[in-house]
PDB file of N, CA and C in Angstrom:
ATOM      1  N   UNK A   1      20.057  -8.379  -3.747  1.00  0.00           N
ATOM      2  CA  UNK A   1      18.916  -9.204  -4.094  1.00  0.00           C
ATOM      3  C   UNK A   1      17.606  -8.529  -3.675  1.00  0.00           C
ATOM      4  N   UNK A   2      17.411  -7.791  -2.225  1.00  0.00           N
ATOM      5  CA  UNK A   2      16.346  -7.417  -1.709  1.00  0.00           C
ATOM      6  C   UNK A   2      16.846  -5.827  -1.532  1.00  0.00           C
ATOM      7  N   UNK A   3      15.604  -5.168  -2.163  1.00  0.00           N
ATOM      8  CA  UNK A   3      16.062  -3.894  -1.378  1.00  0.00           C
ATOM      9  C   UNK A   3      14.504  -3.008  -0.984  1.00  0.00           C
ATOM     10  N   UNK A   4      14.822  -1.684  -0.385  1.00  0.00           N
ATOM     11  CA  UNK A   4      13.243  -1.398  -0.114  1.00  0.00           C
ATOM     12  C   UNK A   4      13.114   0.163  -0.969  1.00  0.00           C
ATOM     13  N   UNK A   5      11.936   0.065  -1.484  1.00  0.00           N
ATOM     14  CA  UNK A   5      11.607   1.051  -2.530  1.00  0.00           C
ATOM     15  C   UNK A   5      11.235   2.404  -1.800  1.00  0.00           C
ATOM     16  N   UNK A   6      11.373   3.887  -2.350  1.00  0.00           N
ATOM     17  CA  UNK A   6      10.933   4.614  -1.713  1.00  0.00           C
ATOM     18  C   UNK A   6       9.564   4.776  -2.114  1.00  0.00           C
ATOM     19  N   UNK A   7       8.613   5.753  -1.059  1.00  0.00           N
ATOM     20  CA  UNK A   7       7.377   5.956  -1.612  1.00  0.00           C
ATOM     21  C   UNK A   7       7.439   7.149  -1.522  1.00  0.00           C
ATOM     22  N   UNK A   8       7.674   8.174  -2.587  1.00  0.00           N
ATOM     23  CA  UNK A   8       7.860   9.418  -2.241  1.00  0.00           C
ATOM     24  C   UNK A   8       6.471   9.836  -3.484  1.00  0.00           C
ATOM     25  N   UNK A   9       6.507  11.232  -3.859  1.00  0.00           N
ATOM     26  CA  UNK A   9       5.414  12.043  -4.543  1.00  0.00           C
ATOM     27  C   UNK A   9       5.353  11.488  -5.801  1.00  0.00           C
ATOM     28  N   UNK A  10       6.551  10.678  -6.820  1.00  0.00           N
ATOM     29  CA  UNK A  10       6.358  10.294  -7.743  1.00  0.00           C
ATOM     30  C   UNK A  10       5.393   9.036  -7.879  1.00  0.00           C
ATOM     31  N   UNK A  11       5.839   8.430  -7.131  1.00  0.00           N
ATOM     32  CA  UNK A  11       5.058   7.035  -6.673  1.00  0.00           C
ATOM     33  C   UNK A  11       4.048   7.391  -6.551  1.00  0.00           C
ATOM     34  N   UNK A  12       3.635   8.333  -5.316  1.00  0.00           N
ATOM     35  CA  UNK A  12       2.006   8.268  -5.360  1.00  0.00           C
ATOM     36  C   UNK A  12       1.197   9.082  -6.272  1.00  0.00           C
ATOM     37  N   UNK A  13       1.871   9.874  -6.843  1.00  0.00           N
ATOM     38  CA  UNK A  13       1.238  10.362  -8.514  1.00  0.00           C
ATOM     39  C   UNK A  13       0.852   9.348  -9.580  1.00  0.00           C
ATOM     40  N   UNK A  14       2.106   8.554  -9.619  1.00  0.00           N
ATOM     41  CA  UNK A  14       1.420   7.153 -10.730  1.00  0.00           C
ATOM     42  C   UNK A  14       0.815   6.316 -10.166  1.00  0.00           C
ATOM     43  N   UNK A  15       0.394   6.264  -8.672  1.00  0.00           N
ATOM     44  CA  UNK A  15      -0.838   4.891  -8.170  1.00  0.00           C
ATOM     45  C   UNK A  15      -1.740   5.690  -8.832  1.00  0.00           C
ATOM     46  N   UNK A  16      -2.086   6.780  -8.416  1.00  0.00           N
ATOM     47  CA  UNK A  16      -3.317   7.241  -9.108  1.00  0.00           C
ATOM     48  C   UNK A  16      -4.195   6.717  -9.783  1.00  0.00           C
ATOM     49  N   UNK A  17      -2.896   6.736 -10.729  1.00  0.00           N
ATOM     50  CA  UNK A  17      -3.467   6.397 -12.433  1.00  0.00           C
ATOM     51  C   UNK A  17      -2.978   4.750 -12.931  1.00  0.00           C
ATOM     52  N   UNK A  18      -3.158   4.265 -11.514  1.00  0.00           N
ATOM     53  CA  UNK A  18      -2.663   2.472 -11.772  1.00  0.00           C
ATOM     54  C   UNK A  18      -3.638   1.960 -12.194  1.00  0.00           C
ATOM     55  N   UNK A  19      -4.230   0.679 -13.227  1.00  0.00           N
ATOM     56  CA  UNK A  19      -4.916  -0.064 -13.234  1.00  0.00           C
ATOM     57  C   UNK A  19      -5.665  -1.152 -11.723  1.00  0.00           C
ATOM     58  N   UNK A  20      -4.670  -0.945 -10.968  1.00  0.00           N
ATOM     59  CA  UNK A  20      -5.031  -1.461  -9.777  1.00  0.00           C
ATOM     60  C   UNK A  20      -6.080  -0.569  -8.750  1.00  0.00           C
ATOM     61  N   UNK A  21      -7.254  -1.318  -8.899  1.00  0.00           N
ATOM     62  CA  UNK A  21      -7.954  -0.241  -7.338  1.00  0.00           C
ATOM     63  C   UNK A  21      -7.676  -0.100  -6.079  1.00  0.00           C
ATOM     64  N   UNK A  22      -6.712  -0.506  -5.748  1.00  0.00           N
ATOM     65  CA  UNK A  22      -6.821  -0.811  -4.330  1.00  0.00           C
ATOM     66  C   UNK A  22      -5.500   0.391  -4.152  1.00  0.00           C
ATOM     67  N   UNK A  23      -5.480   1.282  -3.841  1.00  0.00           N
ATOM     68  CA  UNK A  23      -4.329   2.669  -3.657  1.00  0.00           C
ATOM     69  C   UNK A  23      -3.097   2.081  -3.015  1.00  0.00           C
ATOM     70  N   UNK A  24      -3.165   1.506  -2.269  1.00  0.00           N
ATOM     71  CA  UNK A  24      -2.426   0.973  -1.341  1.00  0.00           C
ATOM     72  C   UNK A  24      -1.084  -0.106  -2.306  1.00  0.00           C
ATOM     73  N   UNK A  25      -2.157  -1.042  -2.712  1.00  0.00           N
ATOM     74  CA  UNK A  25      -1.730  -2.044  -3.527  1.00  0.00           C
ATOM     75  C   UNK A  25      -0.902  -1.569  -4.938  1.00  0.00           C
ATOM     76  N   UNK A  26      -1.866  -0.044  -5.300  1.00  0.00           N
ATOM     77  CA  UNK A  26      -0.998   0.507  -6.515  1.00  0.00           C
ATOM     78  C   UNK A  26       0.079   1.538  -6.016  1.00  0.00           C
ATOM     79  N   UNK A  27       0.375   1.884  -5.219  1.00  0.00           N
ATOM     80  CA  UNK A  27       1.454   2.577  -4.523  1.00  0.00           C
ATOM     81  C   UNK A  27       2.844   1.215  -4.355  1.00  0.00           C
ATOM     82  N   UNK A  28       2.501   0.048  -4.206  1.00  0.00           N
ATOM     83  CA  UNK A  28       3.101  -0.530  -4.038  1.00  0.00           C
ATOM     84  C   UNK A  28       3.792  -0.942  -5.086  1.00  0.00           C
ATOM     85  N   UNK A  29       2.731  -0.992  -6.259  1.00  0.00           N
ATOM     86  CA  UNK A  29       3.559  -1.706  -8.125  1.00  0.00           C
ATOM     87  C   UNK A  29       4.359  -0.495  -8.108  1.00  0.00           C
ATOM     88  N   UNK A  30       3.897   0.926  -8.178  1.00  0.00           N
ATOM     89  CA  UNK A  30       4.576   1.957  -8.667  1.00  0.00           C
ATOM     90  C   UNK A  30       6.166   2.339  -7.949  1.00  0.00           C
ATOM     91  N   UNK A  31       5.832   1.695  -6.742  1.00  0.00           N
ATOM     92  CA  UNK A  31       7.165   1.902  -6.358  1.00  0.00           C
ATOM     93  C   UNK A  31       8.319   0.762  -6.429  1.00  0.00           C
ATOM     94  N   UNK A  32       7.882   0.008  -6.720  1.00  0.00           N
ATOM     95  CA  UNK A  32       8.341  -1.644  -7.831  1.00  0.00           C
ATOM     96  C   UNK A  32       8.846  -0.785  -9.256  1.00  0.00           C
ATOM     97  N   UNK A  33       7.719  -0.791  -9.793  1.00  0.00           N
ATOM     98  CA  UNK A  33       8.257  -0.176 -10.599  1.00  0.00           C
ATOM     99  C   UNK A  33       8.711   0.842 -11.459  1.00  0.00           C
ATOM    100  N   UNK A  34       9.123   1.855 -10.185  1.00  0.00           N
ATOM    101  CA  UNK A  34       9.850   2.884 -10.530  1.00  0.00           C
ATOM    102  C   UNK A  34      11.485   2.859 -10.130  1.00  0.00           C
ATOM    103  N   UNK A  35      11.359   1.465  -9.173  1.00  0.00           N
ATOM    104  CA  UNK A  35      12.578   0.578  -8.976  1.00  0.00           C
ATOM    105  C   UNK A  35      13.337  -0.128  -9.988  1.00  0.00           C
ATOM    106  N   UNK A  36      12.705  -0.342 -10.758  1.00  0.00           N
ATOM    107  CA  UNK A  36      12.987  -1.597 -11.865  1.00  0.00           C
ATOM    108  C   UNK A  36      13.265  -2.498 -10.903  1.00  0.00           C
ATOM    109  N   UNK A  37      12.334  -3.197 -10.315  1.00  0.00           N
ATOM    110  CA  UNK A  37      12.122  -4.068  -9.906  1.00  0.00           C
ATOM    111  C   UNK A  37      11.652  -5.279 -10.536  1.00  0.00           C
ATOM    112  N   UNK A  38      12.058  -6.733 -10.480  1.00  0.00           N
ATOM    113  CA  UNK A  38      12.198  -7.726 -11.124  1.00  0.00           C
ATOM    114  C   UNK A  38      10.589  -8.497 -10.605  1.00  0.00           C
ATOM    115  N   UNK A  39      10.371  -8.530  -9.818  1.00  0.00           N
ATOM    116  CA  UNK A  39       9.023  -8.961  -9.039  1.00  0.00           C
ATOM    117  C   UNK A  39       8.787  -8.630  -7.917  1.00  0.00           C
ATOM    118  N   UNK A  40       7.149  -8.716  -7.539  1.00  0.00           N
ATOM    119  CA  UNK A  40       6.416  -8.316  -6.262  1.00  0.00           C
ATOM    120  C   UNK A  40       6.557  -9.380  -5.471  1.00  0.00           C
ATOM    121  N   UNK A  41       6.625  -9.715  -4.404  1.00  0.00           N
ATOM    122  CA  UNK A  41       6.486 -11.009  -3.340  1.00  0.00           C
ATOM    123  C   UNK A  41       5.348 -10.633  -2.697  1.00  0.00           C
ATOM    124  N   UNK A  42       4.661 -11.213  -2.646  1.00  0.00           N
ATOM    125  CA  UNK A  42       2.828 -11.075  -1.633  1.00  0.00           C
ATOM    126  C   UNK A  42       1.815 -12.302  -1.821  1.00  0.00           C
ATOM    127  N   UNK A  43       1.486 -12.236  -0.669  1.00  0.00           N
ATOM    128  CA  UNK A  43       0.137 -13.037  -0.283  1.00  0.00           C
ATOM    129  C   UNK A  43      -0.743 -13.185  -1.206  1.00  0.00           C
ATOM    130  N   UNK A  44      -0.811 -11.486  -1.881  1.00  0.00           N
ATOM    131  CA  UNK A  44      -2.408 -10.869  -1.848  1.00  0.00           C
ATOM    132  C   UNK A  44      -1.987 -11.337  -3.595  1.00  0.00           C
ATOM    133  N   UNK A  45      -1.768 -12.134  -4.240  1.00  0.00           N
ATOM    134  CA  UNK A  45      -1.839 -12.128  -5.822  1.00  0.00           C
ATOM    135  C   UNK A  45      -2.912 -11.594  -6.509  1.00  0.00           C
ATOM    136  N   UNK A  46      -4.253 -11.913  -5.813  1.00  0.00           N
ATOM    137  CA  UNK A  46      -5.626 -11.767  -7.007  1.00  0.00           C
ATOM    138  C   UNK A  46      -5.596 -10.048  -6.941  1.00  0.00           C
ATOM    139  N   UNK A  47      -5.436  -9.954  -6.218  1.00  0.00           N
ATOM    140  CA  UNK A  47      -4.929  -8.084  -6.108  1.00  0.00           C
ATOM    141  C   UNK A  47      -4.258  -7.200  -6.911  1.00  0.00           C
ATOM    142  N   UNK A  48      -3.647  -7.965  -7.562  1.00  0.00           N
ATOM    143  CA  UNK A  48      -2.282  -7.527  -8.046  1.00  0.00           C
ATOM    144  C   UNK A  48      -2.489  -8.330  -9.919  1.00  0.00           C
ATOM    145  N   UNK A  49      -3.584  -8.598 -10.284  1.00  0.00           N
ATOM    146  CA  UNK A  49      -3.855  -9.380 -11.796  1.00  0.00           C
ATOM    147  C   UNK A  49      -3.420  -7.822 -12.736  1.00  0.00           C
ATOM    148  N   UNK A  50      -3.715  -7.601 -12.356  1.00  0.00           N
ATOM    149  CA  UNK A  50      -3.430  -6.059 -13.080  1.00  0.00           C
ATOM    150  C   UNK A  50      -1.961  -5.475 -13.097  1.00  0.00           C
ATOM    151  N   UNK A  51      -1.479  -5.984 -12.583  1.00  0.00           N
ATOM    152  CA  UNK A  51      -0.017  -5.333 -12.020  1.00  0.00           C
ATOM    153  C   UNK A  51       0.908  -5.180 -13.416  1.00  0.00           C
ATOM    154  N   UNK A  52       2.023  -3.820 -13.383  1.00  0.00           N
ATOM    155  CA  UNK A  52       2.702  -4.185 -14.465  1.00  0.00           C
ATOM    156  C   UNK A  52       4.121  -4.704 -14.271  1.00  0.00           C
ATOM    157  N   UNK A  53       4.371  -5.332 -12.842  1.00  0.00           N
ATOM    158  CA  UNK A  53       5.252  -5.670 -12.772  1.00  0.00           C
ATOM    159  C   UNK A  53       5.064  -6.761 -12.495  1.00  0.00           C
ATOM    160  N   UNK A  54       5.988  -8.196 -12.340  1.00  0.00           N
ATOM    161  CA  UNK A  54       5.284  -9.607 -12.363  1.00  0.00           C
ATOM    162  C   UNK A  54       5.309  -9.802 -10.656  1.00  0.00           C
ATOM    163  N   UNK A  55       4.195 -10.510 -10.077  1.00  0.00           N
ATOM    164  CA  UNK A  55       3.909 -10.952  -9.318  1.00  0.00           C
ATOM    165  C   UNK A  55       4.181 -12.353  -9.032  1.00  0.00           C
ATOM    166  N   UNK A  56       4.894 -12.570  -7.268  1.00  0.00           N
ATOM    167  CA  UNK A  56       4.640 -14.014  -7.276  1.00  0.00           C
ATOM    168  C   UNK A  56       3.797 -14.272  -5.778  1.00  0.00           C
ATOM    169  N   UNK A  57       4.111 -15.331  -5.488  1.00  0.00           N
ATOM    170  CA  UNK A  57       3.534 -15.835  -4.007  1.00  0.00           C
ATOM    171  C   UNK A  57       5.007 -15.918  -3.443  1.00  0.00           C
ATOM    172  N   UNK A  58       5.011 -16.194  -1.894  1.00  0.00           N
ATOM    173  CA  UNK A  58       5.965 -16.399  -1.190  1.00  0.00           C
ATOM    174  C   UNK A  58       6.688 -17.560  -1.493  1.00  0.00           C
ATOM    175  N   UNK A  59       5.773 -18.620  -1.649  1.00  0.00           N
ATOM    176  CA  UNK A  59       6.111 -19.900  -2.042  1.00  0.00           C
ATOM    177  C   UNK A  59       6.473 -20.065  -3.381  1.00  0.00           C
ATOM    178  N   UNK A  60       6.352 -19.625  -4.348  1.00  0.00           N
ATOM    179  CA  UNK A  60       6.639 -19.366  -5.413  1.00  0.00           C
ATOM    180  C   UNK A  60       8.251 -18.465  -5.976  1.00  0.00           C
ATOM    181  N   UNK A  61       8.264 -17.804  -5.013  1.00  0.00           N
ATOM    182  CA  UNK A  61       9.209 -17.533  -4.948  1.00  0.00           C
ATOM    183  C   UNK A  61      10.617 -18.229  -4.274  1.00  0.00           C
ATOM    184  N   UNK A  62      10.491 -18.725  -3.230  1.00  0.00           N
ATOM    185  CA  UNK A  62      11.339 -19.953  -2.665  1.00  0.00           C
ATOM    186  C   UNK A  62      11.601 -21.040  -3.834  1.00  0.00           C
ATOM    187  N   UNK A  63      10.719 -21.750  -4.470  1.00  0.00           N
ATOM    188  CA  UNK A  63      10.745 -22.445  -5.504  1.00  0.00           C
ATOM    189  C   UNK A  63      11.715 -21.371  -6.618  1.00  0.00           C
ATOM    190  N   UNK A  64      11.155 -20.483  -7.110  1.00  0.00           N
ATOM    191  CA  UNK A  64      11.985 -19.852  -8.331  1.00  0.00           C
ATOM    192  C   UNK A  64      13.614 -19.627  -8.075  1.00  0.00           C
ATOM    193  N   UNK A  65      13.784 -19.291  -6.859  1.00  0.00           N
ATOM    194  CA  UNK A  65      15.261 -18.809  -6.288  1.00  0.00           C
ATOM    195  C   UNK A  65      16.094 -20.657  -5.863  1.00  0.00           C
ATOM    196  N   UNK A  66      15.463 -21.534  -5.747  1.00  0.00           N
ATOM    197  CA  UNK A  66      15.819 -23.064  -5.522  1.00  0.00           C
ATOM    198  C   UNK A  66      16.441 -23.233  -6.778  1.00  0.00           C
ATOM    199  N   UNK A  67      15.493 -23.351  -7.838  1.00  0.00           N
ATOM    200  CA  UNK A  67      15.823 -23.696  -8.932  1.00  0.00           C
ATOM    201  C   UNK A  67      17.115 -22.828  -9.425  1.00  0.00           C
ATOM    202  N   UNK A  68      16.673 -21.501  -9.832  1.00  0.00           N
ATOM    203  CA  UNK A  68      17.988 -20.480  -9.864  1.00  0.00           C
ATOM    204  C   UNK A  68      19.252 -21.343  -8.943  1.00  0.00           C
ATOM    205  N   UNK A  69      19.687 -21.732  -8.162  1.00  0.00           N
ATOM    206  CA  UNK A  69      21.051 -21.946  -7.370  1.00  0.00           C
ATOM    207  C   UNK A  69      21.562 -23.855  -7.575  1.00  0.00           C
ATOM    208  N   UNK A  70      20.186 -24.334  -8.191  1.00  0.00           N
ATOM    209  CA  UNK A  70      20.359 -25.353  -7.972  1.00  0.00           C
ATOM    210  C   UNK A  70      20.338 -26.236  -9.755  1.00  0.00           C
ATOM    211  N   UNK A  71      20.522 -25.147 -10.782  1.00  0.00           N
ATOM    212  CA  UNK A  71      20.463 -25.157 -12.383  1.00  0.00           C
ATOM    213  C   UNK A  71      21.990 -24.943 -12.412  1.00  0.00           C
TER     214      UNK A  71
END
């Protein structure tokens, strides 16, 4: 269900060139999604409007995974 992405030279070659300004924040999609990763979990959403992978909130996510077990 959870796993942790690497951040190696590929990753930080495509933040670069992320729609996201924040380097940090685009190091983070890129290594999402160079994961094929299904979604981001974070605080920081307005950060992340740009993202090409889908974003949720923490709480949002508790809710999505409820429903999932409980459908």
């Amino acid at each position: 269900m959870f796993e942790i992405a690497p951040v190696n030279r590929p990753v930080l070659e495509q933040a670069l060139h992320s729609k996201i300004t924040d380097f940090e924040d685009a190091v983070l999609e890129q290594a999402a999604r160079l994961m094929a990763v299904d979604v981001i979990v974070t605080r920081n959403i307005k950060d992340f409007s740009k993202s090409t992978v889908a974003v949720l909130d923490p709480i949002e996510l508790i809710s999505t995974v409820k429903t999932a077990f409980h459908a």
